[in-house]
N, C-alpha and C. Protein backbone atom coordinates (compact mmCIF):
# COMPACT_ATOMS: atom_id res chain seq x y z
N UNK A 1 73.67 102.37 101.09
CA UNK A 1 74.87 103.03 100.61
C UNK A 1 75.66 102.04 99.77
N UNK A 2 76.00 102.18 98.27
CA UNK A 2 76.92 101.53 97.65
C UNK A 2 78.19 101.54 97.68
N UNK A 3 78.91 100.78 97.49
CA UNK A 3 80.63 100.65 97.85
C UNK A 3 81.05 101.31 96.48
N UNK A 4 81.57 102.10 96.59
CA UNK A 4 82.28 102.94 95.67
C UNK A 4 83.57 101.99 94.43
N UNK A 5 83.68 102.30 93.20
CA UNK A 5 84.22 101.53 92.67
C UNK A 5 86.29 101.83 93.30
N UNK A 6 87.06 101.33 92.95
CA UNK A 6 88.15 102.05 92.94
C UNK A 6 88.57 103.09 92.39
N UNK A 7 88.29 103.59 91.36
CA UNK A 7 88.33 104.59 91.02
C UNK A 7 87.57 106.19 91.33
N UNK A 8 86.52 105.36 91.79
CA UNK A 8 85.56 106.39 92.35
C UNK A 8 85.96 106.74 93.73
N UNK A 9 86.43 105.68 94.14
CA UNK A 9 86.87 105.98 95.65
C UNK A 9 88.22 106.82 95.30
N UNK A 10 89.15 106.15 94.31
CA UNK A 10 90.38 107.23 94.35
C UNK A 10 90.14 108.75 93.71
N UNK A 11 89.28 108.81 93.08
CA UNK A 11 89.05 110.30 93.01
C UNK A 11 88.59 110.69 94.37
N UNK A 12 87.55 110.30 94.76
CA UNK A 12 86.94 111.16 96.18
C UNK A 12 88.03 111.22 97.21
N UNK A 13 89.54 110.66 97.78
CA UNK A 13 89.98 110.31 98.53
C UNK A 13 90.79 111.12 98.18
N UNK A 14 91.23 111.51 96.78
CA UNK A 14 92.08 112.91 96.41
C UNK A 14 91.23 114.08 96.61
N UNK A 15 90.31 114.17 96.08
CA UNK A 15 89.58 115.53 96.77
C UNK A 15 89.52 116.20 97.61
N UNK A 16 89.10 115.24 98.53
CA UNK A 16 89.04 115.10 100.20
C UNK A 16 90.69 115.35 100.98
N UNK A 17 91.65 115.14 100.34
CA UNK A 17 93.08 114.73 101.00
C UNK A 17 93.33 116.27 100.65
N UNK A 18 93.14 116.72 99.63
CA UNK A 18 93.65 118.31 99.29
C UNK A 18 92.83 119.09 100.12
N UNK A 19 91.33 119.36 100.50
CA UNK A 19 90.69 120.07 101.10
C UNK A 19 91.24 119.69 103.17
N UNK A 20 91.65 118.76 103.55
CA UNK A 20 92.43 118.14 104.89
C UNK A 20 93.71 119.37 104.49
N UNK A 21 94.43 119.19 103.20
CA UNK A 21 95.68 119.29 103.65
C UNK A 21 95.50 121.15 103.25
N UNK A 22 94.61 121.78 102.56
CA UNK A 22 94.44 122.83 102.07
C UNK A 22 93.73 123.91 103.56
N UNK A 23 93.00 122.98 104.32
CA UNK A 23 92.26 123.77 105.57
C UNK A 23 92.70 123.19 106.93
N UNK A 24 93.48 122.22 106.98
CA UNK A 24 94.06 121.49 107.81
C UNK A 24 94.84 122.11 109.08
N UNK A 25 95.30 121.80 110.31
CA UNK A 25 96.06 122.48 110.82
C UNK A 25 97.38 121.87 110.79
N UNK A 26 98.23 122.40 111.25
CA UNK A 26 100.00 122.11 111.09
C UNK A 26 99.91 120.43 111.77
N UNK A 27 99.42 120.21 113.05
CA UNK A 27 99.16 119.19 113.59
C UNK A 27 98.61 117.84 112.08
N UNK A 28 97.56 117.86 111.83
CA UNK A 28 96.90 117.39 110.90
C UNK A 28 97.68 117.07 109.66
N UNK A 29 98.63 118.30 109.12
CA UNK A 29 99.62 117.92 108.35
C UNK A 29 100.72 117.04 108.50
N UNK A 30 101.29 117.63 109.63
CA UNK A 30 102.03 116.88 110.54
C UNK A 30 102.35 115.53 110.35
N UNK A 31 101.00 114.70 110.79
CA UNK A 31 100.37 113.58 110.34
C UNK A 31 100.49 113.02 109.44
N UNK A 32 99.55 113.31 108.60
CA UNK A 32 99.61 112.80 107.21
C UNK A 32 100.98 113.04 106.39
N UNK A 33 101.60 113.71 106.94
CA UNK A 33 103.25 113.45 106.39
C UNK A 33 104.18 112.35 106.86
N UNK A 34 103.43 112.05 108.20
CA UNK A 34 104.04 110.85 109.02
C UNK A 34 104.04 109.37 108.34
N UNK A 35 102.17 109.30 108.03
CA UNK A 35 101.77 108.73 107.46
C UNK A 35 102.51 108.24 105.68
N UNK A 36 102.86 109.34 105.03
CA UNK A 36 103.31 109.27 103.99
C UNK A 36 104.46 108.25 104.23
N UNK A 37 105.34 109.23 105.48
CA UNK A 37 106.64 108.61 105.46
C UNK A 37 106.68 107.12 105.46
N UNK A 38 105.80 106.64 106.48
CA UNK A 38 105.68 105.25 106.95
C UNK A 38 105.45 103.97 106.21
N UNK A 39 105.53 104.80 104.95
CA UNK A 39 105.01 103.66 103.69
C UNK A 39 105.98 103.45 102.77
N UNK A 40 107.17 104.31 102.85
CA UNK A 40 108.50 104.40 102.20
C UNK A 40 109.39 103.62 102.65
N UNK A 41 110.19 103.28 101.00
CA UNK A 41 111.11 101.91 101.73
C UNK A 41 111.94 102.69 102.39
N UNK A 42 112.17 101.53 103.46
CA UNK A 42 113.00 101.85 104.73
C UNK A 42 113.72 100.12 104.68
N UNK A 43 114.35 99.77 105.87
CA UNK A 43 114.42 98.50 106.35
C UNK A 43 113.54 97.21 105.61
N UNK A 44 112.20 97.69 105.66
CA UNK A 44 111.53 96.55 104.95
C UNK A 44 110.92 97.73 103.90
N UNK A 45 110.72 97.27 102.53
CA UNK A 45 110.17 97.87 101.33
C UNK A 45 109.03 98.39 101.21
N UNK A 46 108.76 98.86 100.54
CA UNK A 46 107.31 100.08 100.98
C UNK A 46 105.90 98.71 100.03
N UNK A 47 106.42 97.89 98.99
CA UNK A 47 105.66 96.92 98.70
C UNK A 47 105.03 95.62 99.81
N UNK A 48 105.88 95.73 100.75
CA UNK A 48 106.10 94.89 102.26
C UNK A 48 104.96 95.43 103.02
N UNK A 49 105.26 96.65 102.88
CA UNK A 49 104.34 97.84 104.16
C UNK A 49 102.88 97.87 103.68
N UNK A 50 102.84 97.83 102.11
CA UNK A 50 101.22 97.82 101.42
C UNK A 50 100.67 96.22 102.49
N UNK A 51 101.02 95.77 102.25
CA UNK A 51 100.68 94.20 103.01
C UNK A 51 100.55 94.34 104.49
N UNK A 52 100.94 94.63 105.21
CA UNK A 52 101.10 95.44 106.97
C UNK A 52 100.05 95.89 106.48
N UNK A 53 99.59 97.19 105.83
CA UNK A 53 98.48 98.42 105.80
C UNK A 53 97.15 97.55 105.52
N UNK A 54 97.21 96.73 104.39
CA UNK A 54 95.95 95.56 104.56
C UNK A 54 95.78 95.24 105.94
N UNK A 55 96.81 94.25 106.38
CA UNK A 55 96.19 93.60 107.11
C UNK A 55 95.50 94.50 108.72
N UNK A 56 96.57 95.40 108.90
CA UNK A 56 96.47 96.37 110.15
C UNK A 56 94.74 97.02 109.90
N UNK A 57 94.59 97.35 108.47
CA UNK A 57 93.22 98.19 108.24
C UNK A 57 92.11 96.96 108.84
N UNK A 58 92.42 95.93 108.05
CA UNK A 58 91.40 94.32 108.19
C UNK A 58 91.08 94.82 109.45
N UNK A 59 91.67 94.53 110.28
CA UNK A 59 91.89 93.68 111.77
C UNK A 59 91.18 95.24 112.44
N UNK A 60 91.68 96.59 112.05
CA UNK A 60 90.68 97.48 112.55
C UNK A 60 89.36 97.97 112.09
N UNK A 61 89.08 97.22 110.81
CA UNK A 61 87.37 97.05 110.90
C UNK A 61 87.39 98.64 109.62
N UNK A 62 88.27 99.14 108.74
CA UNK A 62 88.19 100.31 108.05
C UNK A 62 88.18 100.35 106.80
N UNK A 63 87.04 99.89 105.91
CA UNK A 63 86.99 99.67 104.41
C UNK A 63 87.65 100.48 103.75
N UNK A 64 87.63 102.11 103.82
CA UNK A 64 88.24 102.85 103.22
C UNK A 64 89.59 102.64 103.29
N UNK A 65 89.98 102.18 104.44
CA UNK A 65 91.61 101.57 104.85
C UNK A 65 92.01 100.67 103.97
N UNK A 66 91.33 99.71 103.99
CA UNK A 66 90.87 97.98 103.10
C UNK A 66 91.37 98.43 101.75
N UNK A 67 90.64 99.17 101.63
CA UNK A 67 90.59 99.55 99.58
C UNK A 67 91.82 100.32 99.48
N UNK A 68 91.90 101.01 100.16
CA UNK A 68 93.37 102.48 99.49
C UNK A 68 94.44 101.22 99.72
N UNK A 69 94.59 100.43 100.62
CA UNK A 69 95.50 99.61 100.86
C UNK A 69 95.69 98.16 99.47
N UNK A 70 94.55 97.83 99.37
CA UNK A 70 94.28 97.06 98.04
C UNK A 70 94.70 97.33 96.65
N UNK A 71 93.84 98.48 96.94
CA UNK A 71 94.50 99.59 95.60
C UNK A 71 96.49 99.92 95.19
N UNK A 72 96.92 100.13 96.80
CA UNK A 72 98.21 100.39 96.48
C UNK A 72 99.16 99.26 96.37
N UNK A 73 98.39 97.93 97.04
CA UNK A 73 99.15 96.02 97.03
C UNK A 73 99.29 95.74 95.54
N UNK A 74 97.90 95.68 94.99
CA UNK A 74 97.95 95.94 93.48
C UNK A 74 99.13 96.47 92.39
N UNK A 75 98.91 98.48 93.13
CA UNK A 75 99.93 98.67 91.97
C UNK A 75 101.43 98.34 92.43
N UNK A 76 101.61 97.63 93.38
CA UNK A 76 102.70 97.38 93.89
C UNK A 76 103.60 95.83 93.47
N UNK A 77 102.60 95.50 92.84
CA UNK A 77 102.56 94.01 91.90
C UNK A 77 101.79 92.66 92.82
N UNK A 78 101.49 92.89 94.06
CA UNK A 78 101.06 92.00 94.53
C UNK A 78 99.76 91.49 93.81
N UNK A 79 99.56 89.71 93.97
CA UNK A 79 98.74 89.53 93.24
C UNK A 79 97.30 89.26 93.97
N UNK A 80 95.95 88.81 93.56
CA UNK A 80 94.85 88.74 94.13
C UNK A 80 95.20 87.27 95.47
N UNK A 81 95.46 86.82 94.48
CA UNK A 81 95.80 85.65 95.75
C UNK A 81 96.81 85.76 97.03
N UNK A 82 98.22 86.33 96.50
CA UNK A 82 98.66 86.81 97.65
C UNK A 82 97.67 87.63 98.53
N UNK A 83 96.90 88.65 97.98
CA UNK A 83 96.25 89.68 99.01
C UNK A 83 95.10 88.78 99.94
N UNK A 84 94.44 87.86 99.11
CA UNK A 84 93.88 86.90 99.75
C UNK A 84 94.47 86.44 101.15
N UNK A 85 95.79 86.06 100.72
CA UNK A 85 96.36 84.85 101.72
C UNK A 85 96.74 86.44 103.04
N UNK A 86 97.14 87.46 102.66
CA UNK A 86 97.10 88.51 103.66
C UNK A 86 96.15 88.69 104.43
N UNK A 87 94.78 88.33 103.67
CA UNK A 87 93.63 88.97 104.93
C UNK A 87 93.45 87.88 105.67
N UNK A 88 94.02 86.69 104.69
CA UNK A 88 93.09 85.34 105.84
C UNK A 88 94.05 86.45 106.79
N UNK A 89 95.06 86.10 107.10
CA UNK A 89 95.73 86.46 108.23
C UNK A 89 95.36 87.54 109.17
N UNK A 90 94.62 88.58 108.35
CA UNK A 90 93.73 89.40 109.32
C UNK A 90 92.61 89.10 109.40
N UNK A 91 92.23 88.18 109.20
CA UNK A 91 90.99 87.19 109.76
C UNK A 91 91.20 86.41 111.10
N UNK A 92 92.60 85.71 110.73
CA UNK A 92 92.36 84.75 112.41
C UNK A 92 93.08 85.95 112.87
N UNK A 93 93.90 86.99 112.91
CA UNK A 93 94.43 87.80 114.23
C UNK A 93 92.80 88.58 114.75
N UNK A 94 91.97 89.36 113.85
CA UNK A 94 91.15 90.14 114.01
C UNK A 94 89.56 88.81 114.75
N UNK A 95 89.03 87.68 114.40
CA UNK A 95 88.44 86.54 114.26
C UNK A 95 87.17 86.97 113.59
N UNK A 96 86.30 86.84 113.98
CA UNK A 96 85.28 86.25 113.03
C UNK A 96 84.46 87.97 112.68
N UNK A 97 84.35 89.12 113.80
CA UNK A 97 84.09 90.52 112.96
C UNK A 97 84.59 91.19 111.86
N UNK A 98 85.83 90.57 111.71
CA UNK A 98 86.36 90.41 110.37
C UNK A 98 85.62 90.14 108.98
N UNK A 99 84.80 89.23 109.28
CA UNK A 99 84.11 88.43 108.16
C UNK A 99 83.59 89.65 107.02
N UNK A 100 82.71 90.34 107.78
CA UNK A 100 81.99 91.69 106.80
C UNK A 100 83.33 92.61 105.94
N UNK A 101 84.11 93.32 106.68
CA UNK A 101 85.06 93.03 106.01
C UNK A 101 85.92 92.52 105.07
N UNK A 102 85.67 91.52 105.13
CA UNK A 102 86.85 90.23 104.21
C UNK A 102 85.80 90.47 102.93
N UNK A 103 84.50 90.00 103.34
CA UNK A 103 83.38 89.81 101.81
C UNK A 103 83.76 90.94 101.15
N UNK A 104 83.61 92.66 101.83
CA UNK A 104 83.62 93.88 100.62
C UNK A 104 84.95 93.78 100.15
N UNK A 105 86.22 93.48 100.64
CA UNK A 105 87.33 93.47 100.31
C UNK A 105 87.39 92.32 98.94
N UNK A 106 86.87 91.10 99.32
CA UNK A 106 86.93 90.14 98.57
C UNK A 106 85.84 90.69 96.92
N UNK A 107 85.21 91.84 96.87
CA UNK A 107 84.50 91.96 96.14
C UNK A 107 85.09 93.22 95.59
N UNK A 108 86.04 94.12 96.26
CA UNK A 108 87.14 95.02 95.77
C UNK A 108 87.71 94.02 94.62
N UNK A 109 88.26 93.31 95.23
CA UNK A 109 89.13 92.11 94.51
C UNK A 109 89.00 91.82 93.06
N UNK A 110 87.23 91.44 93.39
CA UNK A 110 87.16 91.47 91.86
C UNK A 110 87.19 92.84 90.95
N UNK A 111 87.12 93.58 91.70
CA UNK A 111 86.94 95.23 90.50
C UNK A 111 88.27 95.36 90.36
N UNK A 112 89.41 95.36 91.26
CA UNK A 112 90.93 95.25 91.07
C UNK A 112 91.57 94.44 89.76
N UNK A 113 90.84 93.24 89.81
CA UNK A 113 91.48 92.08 89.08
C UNK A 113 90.28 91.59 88.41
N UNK A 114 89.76 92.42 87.17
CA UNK A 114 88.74 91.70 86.47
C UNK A 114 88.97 90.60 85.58
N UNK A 115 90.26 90.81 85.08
CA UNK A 115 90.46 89.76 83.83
C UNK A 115 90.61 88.40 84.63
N UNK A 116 90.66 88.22 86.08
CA UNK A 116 90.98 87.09 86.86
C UNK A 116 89.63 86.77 87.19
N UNK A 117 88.33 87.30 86.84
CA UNK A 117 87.27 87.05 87.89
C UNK A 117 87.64 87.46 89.84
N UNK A 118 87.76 86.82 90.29
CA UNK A 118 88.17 87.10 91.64
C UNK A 118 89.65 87.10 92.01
N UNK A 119 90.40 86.94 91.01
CA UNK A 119 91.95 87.18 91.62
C UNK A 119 92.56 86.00 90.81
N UNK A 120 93.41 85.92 90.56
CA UNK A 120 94.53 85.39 90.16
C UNK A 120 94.86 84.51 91.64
């Protein structure tokens, strides 16, 4: 199975999010409205929370988590290296099952940030 580019993943992840929210139950919506909310500045800034959502996805082992979260650090201005210095951190909380992880993320990285090679 190939890792989907970012873009490829953000089309399929809109597809998929309308057919959830189009056949979904109230519960399910519910949710994913929760979810929405939880990423909005509040107390700490919703650019703050992209960084939390990395590292929380890292540490639970969820590529698709990894990337939508990458994807949104990005357009949020964070740079490759900051996102770097985020996962180490969900590296030593999560330890070494992390690793598989970190590599596809670290290889997101580069499709995120091509003009950097691997990140800025």
């Amino acid at each position: 199975m190939s890792t989907p580019t970012p873009d490829e993943f953000a089309v399929e992840r809109a597809r998929l999010n309308e057919l959830v929210l189009e056949k979904g139950t109230k519960t399910t919506k519910r949710f994913f409205n929760l979810d929405g909310a939880a990423y909005r500045d509040g107390e700490l800034d919703a650019r703050t929370k992209e960084l939390l959502g990395l590292v929380a996805s890292a540490v639970l082992r969820c590529d698709d988590c990894i990337l939508y979260h990458l994807m949104q650090a990005r357009d949020a201005g964070w740079s490759a290296a900051q996102l770097r210095e985020a996962l180490d951190v969900a590296l030593v909380v999560g330890g070494s099952i992390v690793i598989p992880h970190l590599r596809r993320a670290y290889g997101q990285l580069e499709r995120l940030y091509p003009a950097d090679g691997a990140g800025a």
